[in-house]
PDB file of N, CA and C in Angstrom:
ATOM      1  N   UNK A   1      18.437 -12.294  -4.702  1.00  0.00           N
ATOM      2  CA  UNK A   1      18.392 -10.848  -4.586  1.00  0.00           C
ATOM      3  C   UNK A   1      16.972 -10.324  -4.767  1.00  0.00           C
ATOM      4  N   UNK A   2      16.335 -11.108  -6.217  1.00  0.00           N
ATOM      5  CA  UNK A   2      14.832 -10.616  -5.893  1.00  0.00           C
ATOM      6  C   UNK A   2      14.067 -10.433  -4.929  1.00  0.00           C
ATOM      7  N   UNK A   3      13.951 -11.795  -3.999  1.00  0.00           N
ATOM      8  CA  UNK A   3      13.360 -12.238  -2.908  1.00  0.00           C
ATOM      9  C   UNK A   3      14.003 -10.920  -1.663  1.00  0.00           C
ATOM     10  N   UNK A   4      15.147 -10.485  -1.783  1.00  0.00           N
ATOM     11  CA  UNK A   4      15.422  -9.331  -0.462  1.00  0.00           C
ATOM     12  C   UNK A   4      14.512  -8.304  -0.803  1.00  0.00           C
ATOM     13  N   UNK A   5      14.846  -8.167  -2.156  1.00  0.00           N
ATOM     14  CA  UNK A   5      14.106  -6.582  -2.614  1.00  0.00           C
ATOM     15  C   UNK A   5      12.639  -6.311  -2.299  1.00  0.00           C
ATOM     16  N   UNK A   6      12.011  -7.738  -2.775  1.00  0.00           N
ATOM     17  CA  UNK A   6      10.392  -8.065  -2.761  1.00  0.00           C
ATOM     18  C   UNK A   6      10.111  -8.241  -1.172  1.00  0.00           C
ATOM     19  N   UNK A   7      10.705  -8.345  -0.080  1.00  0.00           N
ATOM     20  CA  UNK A   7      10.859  -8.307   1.111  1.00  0.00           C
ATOM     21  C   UNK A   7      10.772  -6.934   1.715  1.00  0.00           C
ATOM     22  N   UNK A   8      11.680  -6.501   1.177  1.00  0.00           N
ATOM     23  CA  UNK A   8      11.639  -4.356   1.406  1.00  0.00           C
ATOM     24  C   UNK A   8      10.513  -4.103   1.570  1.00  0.00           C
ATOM     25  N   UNK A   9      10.098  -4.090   0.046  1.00  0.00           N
ATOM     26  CA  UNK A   9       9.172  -3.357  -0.429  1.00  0.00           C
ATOM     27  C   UNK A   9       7.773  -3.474   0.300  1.00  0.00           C
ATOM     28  N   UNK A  10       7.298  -5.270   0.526  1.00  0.00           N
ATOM     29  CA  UNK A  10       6.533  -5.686   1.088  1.00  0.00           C
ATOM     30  C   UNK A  10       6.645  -5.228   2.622  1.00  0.00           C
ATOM     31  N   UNK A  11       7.833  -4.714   3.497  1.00  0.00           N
ATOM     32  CA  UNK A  11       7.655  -4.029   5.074  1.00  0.00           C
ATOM     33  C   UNK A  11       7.563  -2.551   4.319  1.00  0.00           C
ATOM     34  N   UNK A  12       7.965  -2.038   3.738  1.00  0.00           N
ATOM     35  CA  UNK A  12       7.468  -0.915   3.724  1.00  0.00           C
ATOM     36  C   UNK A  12       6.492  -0.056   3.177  1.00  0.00           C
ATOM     37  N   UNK A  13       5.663  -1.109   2.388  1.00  0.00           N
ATOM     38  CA  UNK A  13       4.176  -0.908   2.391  1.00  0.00           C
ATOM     39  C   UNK A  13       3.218  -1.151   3.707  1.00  0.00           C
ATOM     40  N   UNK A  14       3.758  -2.623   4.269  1.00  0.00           N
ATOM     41  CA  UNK A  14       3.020  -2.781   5.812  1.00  0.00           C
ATOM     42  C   UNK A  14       2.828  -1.686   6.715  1.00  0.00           C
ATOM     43  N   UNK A  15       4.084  -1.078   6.455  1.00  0.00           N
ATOM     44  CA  UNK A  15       4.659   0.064   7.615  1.00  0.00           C
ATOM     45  C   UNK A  15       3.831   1.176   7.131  1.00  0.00           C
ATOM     46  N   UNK A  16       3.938   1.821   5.475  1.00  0.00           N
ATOM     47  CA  UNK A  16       2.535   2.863   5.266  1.00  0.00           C
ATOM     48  C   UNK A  16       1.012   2.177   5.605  1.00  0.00           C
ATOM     49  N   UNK A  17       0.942   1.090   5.067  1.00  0.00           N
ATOM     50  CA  UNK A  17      -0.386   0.680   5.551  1.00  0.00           C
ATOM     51  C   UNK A  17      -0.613   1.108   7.147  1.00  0.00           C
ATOM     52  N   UNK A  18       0.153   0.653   8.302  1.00  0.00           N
ATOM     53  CA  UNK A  18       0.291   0.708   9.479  1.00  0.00           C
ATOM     54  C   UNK A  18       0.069   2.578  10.039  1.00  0.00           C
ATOM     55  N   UNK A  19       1.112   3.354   9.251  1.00  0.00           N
ATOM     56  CA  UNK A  19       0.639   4.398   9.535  1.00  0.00           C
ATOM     57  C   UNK A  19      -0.281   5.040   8.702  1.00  0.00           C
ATOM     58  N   UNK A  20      -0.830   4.763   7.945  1.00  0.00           N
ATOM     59  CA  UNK A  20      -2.488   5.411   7.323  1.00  0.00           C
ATOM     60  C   UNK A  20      -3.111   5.011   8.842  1.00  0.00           C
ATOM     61  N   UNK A  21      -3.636   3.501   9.089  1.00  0.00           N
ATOM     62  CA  UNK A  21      -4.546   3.459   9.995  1.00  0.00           C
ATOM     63  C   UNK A  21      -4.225   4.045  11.018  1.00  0.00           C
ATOM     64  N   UNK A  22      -3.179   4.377  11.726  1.00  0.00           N
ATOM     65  CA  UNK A  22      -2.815   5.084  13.353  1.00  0.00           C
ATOM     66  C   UNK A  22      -2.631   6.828  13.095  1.00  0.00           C
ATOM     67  N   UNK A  23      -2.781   6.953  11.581  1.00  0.00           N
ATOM     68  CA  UNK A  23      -2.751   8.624  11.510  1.00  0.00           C
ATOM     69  C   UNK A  23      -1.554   8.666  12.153  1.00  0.00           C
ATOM     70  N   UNK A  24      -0.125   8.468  11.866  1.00  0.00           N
ATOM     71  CA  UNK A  24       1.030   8.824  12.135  1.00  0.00           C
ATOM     72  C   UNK A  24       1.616  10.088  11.591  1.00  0.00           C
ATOM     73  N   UNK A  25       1.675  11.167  12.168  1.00  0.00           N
ATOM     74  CA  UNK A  25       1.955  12.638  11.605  1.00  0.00           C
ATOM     75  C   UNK A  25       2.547  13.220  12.252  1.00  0.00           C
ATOM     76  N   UNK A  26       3.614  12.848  12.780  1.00  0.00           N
ATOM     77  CA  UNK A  26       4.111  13.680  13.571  1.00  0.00           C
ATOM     78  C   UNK A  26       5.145  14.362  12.942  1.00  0.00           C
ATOM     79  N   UNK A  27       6.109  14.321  11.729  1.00  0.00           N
ATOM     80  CA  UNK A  27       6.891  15.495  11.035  1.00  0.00           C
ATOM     81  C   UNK A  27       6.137  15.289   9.908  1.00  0.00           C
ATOM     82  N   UNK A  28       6.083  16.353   8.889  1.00  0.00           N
ATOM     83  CA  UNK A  28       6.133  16.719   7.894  1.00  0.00           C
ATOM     84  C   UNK A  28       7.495  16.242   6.818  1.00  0.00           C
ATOM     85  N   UNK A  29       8.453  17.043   7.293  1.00  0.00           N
ATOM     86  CA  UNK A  29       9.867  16.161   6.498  1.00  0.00           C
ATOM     87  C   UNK A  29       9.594  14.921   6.787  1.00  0.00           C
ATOM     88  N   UNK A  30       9.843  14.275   7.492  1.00  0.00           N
ATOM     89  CA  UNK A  30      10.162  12.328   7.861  1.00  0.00           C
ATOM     90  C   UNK A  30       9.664  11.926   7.224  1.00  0.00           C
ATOM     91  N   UNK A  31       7.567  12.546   7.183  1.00  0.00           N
ATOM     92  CA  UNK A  31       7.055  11.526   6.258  1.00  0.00           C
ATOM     93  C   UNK A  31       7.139  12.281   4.615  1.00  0.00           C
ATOM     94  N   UNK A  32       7.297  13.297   4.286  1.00  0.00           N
ATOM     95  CA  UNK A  32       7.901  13.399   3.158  1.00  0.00           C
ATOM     96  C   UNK A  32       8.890  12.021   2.521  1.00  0.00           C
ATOM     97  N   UNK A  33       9.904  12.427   3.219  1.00  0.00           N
ATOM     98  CA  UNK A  33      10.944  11.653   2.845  1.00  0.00           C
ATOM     99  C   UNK A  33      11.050  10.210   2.403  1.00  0.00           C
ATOM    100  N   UNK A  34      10.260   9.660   3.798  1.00  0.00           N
ATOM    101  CA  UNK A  34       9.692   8.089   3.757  1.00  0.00           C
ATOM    102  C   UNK A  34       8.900   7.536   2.218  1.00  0.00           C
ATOM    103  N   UNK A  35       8.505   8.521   1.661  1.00  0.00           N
ATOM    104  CA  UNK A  35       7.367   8.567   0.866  1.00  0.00           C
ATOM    105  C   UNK A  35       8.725   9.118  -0.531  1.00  0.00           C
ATOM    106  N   UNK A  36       9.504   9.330  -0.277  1.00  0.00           N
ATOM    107  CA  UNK A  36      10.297  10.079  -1.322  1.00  0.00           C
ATOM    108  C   UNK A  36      10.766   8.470  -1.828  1.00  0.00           C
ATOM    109  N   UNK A  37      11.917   7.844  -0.178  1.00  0.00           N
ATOM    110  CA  UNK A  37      12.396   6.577  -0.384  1.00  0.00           C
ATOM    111  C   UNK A  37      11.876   5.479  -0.745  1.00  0.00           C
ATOM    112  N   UNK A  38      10.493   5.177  -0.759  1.00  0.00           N
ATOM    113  CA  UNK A  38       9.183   4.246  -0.992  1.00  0.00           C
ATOM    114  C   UNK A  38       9.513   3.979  -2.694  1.00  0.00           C
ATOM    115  N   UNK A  39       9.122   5.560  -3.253  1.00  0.00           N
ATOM    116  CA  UNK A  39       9.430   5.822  -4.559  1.00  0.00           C
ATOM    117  C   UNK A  39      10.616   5.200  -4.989  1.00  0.00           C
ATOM    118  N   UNK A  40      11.866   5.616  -4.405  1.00  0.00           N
ATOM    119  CA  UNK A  40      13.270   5.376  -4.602  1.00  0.00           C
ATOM    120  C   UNK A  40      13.298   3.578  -4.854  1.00  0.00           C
ATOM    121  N   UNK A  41      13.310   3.104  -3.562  1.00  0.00           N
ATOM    122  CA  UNK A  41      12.957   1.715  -3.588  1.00  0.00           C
ATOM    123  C   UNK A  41      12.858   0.958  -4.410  1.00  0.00           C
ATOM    124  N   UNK A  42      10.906   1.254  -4.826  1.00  0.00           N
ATOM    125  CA  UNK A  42      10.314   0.837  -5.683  1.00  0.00           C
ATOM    126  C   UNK A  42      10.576   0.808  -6.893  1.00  0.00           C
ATOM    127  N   UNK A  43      11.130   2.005  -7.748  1.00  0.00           N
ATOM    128  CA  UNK A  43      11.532   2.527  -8.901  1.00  0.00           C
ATOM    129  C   UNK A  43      12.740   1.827  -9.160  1.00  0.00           C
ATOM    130  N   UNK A  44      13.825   1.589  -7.935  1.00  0.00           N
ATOM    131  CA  UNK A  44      15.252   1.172  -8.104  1.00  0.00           C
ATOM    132  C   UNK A  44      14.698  -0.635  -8.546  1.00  0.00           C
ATOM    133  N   UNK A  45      13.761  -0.549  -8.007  1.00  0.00           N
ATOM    134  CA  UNK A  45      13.906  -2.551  -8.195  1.00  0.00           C
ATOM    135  C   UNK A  45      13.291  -2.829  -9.571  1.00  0.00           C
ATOM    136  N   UNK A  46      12.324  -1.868 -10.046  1.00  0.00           N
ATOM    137  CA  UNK A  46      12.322  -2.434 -10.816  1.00  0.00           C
ATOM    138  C   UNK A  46      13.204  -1.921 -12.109  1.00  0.00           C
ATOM    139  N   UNK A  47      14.037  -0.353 -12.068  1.00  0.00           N
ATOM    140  CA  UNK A  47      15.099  -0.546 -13.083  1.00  0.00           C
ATOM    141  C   UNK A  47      16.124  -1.710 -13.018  1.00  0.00           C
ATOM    142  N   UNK A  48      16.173  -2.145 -11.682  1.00  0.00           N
ATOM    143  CA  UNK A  48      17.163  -3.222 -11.503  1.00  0.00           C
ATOM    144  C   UNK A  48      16.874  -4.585 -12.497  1.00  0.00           C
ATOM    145  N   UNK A  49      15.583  -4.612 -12.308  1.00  0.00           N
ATOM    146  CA  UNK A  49      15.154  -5.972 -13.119  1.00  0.00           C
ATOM    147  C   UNK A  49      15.201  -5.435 -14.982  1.00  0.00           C
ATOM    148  N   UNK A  50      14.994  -4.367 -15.449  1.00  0.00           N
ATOM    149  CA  UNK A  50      15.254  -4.069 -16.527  1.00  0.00           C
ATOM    150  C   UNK A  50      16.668  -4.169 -17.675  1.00  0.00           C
ATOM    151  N   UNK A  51      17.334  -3.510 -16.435  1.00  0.00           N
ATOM    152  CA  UNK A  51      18.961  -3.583 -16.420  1.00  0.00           C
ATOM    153  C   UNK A  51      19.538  -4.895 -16.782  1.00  0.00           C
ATOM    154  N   UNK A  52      19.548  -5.221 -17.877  1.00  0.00           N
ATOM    155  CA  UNK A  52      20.298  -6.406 -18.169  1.00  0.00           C
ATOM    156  C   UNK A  52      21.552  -6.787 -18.348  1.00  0.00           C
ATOM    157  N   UNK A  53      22.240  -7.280 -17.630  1.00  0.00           N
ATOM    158  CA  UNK A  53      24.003  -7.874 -17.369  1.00  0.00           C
ATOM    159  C   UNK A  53      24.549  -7.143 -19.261  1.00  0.00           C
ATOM    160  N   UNK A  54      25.717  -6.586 -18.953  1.00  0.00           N
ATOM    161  CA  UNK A  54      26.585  -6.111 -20.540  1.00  0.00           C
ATOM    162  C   UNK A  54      25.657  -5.246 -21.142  1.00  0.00           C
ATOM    163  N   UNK A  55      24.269  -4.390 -20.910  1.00  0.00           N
ATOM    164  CA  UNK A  55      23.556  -3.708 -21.454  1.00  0.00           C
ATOM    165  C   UNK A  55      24.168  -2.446 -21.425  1.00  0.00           C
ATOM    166  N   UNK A  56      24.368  -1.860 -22.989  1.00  0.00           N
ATOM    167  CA  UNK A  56      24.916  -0.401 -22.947  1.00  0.00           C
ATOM    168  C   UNK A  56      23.770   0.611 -22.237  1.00  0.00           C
ATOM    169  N   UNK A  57      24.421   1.443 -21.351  1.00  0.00           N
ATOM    170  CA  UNK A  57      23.643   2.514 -20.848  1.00  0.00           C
ATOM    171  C   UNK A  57      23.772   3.901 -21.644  1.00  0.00           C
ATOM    172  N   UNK A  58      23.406   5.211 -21.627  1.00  0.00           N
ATOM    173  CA  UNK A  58      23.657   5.968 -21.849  1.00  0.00           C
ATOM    174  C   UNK A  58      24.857   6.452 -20.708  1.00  0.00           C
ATOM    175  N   UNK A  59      25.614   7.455 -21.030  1.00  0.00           N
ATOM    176  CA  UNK A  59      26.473   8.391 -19.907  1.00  0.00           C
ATOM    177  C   UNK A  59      25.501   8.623 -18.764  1.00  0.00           C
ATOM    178  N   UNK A  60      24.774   9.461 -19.672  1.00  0.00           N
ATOM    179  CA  UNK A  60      23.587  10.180 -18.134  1.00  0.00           C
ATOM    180  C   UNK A  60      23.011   9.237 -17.490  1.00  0.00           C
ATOM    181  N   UNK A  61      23.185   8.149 -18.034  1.00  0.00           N
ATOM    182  CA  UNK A  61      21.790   7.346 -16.934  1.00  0.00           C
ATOM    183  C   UNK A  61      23.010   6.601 -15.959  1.00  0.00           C
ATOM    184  N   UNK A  62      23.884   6.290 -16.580  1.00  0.00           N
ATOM    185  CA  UNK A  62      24.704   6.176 -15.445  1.00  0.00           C
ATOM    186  C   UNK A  62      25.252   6.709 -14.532  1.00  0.00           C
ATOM    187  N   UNK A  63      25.182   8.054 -14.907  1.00  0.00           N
ATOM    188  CA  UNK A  63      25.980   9.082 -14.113  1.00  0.00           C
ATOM    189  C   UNK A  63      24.927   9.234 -13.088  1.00  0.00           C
ATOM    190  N   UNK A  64      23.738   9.526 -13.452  1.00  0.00           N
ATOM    191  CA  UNK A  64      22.129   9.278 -12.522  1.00  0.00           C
ATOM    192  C   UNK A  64      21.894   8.735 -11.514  1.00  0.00           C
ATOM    193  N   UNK A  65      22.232   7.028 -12.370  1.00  0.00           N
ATOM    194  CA  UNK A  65      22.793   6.327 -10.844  1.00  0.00           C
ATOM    195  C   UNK A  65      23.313   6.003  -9.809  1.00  0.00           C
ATOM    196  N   UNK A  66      24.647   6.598 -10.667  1.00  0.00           N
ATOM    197  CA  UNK A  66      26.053   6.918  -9.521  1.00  0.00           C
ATOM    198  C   UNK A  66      25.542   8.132  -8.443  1.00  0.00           C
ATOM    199  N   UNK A  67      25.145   9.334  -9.062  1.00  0.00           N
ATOM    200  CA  UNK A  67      24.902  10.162  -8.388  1.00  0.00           C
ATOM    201  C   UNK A  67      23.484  10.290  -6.946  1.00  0.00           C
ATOM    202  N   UNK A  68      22.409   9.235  -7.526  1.00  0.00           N
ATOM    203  CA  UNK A  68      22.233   9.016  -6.970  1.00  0.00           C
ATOM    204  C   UNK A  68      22.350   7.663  -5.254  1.00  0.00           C
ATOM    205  N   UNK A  69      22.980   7.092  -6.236  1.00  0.00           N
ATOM    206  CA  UNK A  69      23.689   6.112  -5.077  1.00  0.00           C
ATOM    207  C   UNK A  69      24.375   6.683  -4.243  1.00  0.00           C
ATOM    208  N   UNK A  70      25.193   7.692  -4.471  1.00  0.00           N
ATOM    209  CA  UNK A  70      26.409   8.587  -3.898  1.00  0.00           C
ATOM    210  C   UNK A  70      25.437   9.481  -2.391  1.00  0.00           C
ATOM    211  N   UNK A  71      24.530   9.778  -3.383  1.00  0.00           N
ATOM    212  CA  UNK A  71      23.461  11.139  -2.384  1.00  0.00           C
ATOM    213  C   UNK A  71      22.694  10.157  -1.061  1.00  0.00           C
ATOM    214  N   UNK A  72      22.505   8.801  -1.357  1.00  0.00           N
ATOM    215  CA  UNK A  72      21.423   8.293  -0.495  1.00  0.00           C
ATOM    216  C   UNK A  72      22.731   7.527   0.318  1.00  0.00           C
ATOM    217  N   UNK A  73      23.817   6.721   0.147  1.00  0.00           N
ATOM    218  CA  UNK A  73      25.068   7.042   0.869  1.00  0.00           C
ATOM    219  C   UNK A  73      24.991   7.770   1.968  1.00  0.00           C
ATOM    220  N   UNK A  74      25.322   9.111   1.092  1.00  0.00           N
ATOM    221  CA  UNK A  74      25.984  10.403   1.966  1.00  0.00           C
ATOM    222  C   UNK A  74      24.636  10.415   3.423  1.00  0.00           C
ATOM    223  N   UNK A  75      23.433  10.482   3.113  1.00  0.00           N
ATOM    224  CA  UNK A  75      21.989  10.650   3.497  1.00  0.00           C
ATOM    225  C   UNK A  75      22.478   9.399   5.055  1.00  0.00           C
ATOM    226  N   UNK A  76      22.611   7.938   4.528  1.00  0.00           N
ATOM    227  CA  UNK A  76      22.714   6.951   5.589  1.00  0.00           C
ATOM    228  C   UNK A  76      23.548   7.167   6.723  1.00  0.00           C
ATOM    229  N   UNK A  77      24.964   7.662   6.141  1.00  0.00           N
ATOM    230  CA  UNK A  77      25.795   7.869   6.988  1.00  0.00           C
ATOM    231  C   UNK A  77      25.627   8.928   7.692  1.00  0.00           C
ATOM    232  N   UNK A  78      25.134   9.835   7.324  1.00  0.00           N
ATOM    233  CA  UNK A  78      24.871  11.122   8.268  1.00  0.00           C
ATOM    234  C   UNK A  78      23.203  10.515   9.315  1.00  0.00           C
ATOM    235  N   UNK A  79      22.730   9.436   8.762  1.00  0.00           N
ATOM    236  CA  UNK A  79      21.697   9.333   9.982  1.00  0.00           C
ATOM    237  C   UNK A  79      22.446   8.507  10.458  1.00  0.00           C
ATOM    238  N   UNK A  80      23.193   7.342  10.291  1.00  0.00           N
ATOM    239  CA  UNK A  80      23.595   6.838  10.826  1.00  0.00           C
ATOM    240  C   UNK A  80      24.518   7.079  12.033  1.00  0.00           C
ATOM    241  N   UNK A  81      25.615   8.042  12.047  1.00  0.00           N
ATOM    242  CA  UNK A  81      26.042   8.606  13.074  1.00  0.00           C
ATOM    243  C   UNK A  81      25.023   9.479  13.728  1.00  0.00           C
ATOM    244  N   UNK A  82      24.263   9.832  13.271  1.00  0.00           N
ATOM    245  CA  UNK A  82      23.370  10.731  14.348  1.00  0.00           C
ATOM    246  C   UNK A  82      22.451   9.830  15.186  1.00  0.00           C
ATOM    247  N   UNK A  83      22.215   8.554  15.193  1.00  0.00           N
ATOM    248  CA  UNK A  83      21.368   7.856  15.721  1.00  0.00           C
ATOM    249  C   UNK A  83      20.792   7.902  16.940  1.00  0.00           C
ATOM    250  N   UNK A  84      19.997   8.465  17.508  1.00  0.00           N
ATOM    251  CA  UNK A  84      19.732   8.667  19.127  1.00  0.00           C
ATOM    252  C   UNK A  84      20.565  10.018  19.678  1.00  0.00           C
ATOM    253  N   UNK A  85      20.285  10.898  18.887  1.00  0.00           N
ATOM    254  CA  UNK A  85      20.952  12.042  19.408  1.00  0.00           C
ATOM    255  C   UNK A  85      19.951  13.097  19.333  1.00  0.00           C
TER     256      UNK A  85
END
């Protein structure tokens, strides 16, 4: 699982590297966002590695997670059906 995550992360630094040099700007939101999920990503892998198997959480931090898992979900499936439209 490490090795997928460390895989991500590593294309989607290539991919900002790639658009710094070509000055890729064409929305404002997109690359917001891209730059939101980068964060997301990054941040998720390494709470993931923190997160230790039977470790008590707080409520909120779980609820955090759920909620955010739930939101980036909801986010896929709505691009996902919109794909090429």
């Amino acid at each position: 699982m490490e090795k997928t995550i460390k895989s991500v992360i590593r294309s989607i630094v290539e991919e900002e590297m790639t658009n710094m040099i070509t000055k890729h700007t064409d929305d404002h939101e997109a690359s917001m966002a891209k730059g939101e999920l980068r964060d997301m990503i990054t941040n998720g892998a390494e709470l993931y590695k923190m997160i230790q198997h039977g470790q008590e959480l707080p409520g909120w931090v779980s609820g955090y997670i759920t909620l955010s898992s739930d939101y980036i979900h909801s986010v896929y499936e709505y691009m996902k059906e919109n794909q090429g439209k």
